[in-house]
Protein backbone atom coordinates (compact mmCIF):
# COMPACT_ATOMS: atom_id res chain seq x y z
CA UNK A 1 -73.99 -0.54 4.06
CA UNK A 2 -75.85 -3.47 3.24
CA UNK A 3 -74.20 -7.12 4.13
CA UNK A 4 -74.21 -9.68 1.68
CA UNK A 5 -75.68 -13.46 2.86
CA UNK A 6 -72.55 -14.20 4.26
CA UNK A 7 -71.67 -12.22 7.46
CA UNK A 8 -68.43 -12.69 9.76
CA UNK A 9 -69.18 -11.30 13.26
CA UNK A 10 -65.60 -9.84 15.38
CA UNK A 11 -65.83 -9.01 18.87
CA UNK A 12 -62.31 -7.48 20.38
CA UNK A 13 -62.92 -7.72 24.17
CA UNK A 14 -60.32 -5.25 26.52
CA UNK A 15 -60.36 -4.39 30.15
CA UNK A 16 -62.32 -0.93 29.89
CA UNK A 17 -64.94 -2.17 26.40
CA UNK A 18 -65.82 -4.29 24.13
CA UNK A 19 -66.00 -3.61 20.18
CA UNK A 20 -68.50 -5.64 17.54
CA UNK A 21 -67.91 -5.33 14.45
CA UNK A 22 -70.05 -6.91 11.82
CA UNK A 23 -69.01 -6.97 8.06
CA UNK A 24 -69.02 -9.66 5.05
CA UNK A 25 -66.83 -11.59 3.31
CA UNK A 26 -66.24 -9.04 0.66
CA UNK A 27 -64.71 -6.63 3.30
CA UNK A 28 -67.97 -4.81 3.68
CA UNK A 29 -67.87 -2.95 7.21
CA UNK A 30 -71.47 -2.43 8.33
CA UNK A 31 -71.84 -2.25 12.04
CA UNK A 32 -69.57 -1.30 15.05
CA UNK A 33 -71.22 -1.90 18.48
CA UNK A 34 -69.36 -0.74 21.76
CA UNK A 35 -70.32 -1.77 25.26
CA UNK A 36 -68.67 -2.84 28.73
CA UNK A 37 -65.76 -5.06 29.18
CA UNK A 38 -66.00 -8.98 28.61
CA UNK A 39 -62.95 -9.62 30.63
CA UNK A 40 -63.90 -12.72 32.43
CA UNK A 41 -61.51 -12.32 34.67
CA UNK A 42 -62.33 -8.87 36.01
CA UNK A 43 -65.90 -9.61 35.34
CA UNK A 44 -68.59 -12.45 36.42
CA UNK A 45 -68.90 -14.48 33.16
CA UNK A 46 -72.85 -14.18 33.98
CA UNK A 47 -72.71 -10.36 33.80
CA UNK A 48 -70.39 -10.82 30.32
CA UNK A 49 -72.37 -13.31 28.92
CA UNK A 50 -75.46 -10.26 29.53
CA UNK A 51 -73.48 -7.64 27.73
CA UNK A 52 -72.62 -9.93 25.00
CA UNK A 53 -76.62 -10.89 24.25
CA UNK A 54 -76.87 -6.68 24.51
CA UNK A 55 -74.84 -6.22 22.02
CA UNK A 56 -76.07 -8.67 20.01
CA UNK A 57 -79.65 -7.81 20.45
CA UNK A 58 -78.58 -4.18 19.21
CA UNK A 59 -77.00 -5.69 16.18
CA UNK A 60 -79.63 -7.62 14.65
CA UNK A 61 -82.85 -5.05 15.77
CA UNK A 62 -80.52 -3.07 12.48
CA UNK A 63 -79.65 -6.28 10.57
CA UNK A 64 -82.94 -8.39 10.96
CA UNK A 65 -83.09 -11.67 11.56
CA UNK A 66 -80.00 -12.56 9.50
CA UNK A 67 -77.97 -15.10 12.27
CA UNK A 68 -78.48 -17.98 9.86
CA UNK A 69 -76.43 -16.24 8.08
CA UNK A 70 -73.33 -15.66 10.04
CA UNK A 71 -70.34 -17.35 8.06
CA UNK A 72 -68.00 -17.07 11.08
CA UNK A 73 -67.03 -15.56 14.06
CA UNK A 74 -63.98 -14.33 15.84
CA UNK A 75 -63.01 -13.05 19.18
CA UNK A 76 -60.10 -11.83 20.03
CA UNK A 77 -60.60 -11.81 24.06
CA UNK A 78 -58.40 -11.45 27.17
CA UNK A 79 -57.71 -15.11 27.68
CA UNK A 80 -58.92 -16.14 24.54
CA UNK A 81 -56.27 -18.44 24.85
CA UNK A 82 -57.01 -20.12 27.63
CA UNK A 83 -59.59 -23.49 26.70
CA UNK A 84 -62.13 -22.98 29.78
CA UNK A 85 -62.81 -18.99 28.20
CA UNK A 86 -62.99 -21.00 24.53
CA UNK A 87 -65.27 -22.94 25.86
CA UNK A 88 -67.69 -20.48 27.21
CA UNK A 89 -67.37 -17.96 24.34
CA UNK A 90 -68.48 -20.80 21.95
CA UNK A 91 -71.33 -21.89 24.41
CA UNK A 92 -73.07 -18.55 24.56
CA UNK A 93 -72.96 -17.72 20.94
CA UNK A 94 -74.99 -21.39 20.42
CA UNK A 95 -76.73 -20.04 23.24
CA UNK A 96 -78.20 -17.11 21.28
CA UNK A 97 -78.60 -19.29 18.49
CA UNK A 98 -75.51 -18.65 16.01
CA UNK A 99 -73.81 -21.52 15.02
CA UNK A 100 -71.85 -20.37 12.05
CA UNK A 101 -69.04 -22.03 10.24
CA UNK A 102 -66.62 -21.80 12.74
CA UNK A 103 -66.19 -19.48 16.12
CA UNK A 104 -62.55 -18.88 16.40
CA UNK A 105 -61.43 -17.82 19.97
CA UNK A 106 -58.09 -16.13 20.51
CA UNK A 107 -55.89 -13.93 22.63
CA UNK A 108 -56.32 -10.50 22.04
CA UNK A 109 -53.38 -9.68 21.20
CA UNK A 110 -53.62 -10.95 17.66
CA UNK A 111 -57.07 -8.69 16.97
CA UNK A 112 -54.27 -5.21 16.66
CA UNK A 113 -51.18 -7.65 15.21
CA UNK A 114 -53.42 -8.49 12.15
CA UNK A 115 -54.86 -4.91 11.87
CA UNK A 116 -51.75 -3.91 11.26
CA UNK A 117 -50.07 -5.86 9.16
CA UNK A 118 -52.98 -8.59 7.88
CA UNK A 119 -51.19 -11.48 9.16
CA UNK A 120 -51.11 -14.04 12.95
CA UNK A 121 -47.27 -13.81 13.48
CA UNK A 122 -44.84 -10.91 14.93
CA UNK A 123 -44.46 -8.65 18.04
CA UNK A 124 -47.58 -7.09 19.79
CA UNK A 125 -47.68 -4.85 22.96
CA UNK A 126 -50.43 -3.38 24.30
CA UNK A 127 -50.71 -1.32 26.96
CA UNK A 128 -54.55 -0.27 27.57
CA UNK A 129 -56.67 -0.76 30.75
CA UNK A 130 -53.49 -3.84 31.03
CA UNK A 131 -50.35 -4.38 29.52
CA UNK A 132 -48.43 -7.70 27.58
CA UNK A 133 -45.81 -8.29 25.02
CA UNK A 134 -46.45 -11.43 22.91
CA UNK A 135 -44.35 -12.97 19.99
CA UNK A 136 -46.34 -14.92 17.49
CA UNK A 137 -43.43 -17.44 15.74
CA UNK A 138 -44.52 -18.50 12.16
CA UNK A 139 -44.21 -22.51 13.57
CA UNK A 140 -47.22 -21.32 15.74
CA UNK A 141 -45.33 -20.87 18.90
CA UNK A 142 -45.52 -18.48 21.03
CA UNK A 143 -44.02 -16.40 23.66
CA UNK A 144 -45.38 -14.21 26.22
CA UNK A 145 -44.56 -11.87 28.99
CA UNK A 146 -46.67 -9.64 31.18
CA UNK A 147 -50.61 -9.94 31.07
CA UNK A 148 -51.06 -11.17 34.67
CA UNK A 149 -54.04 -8.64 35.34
CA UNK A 150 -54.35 -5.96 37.74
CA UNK A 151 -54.09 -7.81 40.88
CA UNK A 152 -50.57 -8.97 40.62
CA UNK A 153 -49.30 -6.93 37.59
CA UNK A 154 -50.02 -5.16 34.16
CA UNK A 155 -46.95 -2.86 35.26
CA UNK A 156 -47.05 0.29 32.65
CA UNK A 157 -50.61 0.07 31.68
CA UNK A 158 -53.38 2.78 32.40
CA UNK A 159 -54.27 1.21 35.85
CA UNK A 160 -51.01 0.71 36.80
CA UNK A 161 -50.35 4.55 35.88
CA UNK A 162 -53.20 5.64 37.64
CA UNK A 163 -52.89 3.35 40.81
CA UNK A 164 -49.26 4.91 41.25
CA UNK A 165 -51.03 8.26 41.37
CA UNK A 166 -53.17 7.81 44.00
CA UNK A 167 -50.73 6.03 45.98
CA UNK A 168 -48.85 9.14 45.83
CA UNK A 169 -51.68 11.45 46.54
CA UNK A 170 -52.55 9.39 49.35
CA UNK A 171 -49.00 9.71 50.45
CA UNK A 172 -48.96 13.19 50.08
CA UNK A 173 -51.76 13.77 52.60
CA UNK A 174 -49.97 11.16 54.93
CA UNK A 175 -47.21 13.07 55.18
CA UNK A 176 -45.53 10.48 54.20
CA UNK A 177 -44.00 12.46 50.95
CA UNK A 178 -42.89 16.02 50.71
CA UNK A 179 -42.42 17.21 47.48
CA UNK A 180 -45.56 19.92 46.69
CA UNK A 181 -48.09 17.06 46.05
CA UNK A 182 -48.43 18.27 42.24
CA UNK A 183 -50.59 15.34 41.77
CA UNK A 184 -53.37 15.96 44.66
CA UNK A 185 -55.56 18.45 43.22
CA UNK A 186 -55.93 17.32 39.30
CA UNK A 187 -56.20 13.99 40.64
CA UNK A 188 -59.25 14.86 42.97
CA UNK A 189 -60.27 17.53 39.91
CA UNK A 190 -60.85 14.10 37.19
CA UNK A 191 -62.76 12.72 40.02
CA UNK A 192 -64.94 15.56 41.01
CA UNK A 193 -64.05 15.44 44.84
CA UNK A 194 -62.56 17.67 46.90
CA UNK A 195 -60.32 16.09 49.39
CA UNK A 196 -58.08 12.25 49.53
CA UNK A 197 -60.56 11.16 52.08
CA UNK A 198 -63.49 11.01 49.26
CA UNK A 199 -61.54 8.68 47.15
CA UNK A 200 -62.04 5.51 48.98
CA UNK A 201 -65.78 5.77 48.81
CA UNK A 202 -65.55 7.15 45.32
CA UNK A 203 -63.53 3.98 44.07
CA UNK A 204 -64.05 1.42 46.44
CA UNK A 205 -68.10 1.66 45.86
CA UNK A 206 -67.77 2.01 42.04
CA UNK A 207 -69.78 -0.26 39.85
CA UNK A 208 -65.94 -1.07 38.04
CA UNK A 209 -62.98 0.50 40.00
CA UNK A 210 -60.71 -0.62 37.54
CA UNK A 211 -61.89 0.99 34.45
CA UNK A 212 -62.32 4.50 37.21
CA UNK A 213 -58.69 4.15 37.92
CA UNK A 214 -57.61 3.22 34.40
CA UNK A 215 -58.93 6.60 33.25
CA UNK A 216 -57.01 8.25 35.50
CA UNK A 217 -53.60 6.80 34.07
CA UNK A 218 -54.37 8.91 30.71
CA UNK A 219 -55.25 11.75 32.81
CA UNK A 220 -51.56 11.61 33.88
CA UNK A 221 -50.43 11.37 30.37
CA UNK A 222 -52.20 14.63 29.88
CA UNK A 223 -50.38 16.26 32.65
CA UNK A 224 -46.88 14.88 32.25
CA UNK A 225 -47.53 16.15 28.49
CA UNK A 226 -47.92 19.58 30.51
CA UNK A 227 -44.68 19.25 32.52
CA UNK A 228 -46.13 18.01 35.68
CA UNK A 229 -43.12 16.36 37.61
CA UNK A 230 -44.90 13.86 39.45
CA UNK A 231 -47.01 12.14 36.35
CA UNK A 232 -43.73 12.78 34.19
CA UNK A 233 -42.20 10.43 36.76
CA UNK A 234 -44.95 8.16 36.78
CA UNK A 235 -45.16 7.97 32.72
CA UNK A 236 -40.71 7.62 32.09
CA UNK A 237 -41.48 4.43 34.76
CA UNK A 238 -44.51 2.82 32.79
CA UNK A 239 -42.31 3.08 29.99
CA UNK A 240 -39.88 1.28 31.48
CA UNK A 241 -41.85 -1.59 32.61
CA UNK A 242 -43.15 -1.98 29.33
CA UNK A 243 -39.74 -2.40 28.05
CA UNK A 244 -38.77 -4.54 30.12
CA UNK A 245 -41.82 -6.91 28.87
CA UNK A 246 -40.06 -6.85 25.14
CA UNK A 247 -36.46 -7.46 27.07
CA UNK A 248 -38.02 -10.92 28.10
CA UNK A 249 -39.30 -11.85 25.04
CA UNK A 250 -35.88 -10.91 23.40
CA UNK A 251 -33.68 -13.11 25.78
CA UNK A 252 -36.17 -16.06 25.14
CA UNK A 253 -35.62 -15.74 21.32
CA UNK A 254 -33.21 -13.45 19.63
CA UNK A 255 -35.35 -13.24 16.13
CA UNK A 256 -37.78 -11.46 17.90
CA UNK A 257 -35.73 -8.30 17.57
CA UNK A 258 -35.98 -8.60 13.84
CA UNK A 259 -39.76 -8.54 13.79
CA UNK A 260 -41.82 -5.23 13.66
CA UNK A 261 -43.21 -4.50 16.81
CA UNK A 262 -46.91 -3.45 16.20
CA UNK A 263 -48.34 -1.58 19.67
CA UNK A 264 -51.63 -1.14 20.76
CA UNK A 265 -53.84 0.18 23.27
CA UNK A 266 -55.38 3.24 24.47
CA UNK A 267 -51.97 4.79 25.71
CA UNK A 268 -50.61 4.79 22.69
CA UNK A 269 -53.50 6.85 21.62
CA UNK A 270 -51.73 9.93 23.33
CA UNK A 271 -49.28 11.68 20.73
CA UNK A 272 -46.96 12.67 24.00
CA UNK A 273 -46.83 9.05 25.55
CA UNK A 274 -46.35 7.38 22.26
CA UNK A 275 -43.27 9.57 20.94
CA UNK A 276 -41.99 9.11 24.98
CA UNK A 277 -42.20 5.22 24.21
CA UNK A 278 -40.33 5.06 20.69
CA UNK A 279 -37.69 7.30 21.65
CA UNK A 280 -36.99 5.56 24.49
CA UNK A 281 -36.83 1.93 23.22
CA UNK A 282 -34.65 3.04 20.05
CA UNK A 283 -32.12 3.96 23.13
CA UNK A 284 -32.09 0.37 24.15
CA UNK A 285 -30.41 -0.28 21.46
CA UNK A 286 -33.38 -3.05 20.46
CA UNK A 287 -33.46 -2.35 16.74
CA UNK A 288 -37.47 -2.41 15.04
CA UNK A 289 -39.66 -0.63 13.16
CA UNK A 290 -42.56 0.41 15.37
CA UNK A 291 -46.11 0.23 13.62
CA UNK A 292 -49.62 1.65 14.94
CA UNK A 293 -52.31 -0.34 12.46
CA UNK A 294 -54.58 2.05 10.75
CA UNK A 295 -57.53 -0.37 11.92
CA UNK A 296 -58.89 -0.57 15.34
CA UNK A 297 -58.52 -3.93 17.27
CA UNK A 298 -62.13 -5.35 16.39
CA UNK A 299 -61.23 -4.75 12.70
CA UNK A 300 -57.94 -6.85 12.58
CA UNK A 301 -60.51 -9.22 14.58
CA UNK A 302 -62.49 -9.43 11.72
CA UNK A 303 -59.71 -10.31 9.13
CA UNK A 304 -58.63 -12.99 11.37
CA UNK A 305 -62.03 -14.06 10.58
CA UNK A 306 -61.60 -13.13 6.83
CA UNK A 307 -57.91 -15.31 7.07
CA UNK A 308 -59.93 -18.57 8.28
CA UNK A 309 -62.83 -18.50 6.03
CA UNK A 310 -60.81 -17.36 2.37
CA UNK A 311 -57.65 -16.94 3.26
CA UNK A 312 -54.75 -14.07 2.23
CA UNK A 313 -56.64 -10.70 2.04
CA UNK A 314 -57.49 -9.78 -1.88
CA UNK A 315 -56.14 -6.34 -2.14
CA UNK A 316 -59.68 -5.45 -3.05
CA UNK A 317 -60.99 -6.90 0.10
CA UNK A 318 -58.61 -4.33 1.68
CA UNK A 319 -59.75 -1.22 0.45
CA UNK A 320 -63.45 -1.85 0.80
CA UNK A 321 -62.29 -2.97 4.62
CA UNK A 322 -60.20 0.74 4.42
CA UNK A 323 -63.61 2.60 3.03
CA UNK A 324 -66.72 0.80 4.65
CA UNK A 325 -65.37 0.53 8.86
CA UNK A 326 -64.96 4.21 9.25
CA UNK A 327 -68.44 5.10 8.03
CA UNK A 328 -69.94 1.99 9.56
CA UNK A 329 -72.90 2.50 11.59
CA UNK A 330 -71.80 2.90 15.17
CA UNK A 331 -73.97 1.42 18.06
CA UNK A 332 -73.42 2.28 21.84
CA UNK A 333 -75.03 0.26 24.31
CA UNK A 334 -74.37 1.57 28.36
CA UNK A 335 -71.35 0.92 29.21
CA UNK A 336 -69.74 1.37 25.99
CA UNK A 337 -66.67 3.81 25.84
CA UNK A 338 -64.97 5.62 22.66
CA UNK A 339 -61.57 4.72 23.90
CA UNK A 340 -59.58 1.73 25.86
């Protein structure tokens, strides 16, 4: 679809990809590029600033020569809060010569709370490659928990899933558990290795050992979904920790339980884990209305953009955002996945 003179670039950066959308002001979805994670703190900023000029590059060779006429640009980023990540995200997109209107940089956690329900305030969790709860207060405050990264937390995300299956494989052939090992052999299966021993070269030498053991948390999805005890275990325990995230962020402000929670992330892309999740938190007692946004992440990116540069979304705006992203041209550079 052709863009009209004025284009908004949105860039929703997770742990496992990165999304680019580009669209205009009219709500005119024309491109969606995918490539490798821009988490700069799982990633030298060098080797994200490279993927970022990648995706770029792939953009315009379609678009032209058109960044004189990029209105604004938004990225919703892991740490997009944080002022030294601002500081670089602005820097390389003057780098590559776009200096638009304004370059908004935010957490990116607001990119699936605004796909879902158009506005920067409520209750986001997201549990992808990581997990965190944050409450967006209509003052502009705002309270977080969870988010610390893989190192020291993201408890109930798809790496944390998938590390606590290969601890217990590697347990298994220990001897340090004895209970059938139901994990060991579909665990070594997703891998394509035969025996425990393999997986330390395997994931140790990978080019991003993260995103290889973040696949292998929705591989446990898949075989809790098919009654596997162990992974079952594993799942009911993610779920936990991710309710214990919202259980924070109630005791620090009771409105919070009145606000929609809107979640996010590529667990929640699993029918089994998803229905797990909202049946479970209804028993808490903790009394919302649970929304998945129609939009992917990069889109509600992109009307974060749209609520800088004009404001409240038109409703017409809307429905050429709801007909133009789906039949957007799609763009994969390496690295690129289809899901978080």
């Amino acid at each position: 679809m052709p863009l009209n003179k004025e284009i908004i670039l949105a860039i929703d950066g997770g742990g496992t990809k990165t999304d680019l959308a580009a669209g205009d002001i009219n709500g005119n979805i024309g491109f969606l590029v995918s490539g490798p994670s821009t988490n700069l703190k799982s990633r030298p900023a060098a080797k994200v600033k490279e993927d970022l000029f990648r995706m770029l590059d792939s953009l315009f060779r379609n678009i032209g020569d058109r960044s004189n006429d990029i209105a604004g640009v938004s990225v919703a980023a892991a740490g997009g809060d944080r002022p030294e990540d601002q500081a670089k995200w602005k820097e390389w997109f003057h780098q590559y010569g776009i200096k638009p209107k304004s370059i908004t940089v935010m957490n990116d956690c607001l990119a699936p709370l605004a796909a879902a329900t158009k506005k920067r305030e409520g209750l986001v969790l997201i549990a992808g490659t990581g997990s965190i709860a944050y409450y967006f207060k209509k003052n502009g405050e705002t309270i977080r928990a969870g988010g610390w990264g893989y190192l020291f937390g993201d408890e109930g995300s798809g790496y944390d899933i998938g590390n606590q299956a290969l601890r217990r494989v590697l347990k298994e052939h220990d001897g340090r558990r004895y209970d059938g090992g139901a994990l060991s052999l579909p665990v070594l299966e997703h891998f394509g290795l035969e025996h425990p021993m393999e997986l330390i070269t395997h994931l140790y030498e990978a080019s991003y050992p993260r995103e290889a053991i973040a696949s292998l948390g929705r591989k446990v999805i898949e075989l809790a979904s098919a009654g596997n005890k162990d992974a079952l275990e594993i799942m009911l325990e993610a779920i936990h920790e991710l309710e214990m995230l919202l259980s924070a962020i109630h005791a620090k402000d009771e409105e919070s339980k009145n606000s929609s929670l809107v979640i996010s992330g590529g667990l929640f892309q699993s029918a089994f884990f998803k229905e797990a999740f909202e049946s479970s938190i209804k028993g808490t007692g903790a009394v919302q209305t649970i929304v998945q946004a129609d939009y992917p992440p990069v889109i509600g990116a992109y009307i974060c953009a749209l609520l800088d540069l004009v404001g409240d979304i038109p409703d017409k705006v809307e429905k050429s955002i709801e007909m133009s992203w789906q039949t957007a041209k799609r763009i994969k550079i390496d690295g690129g996945l289809d899901n978080e």
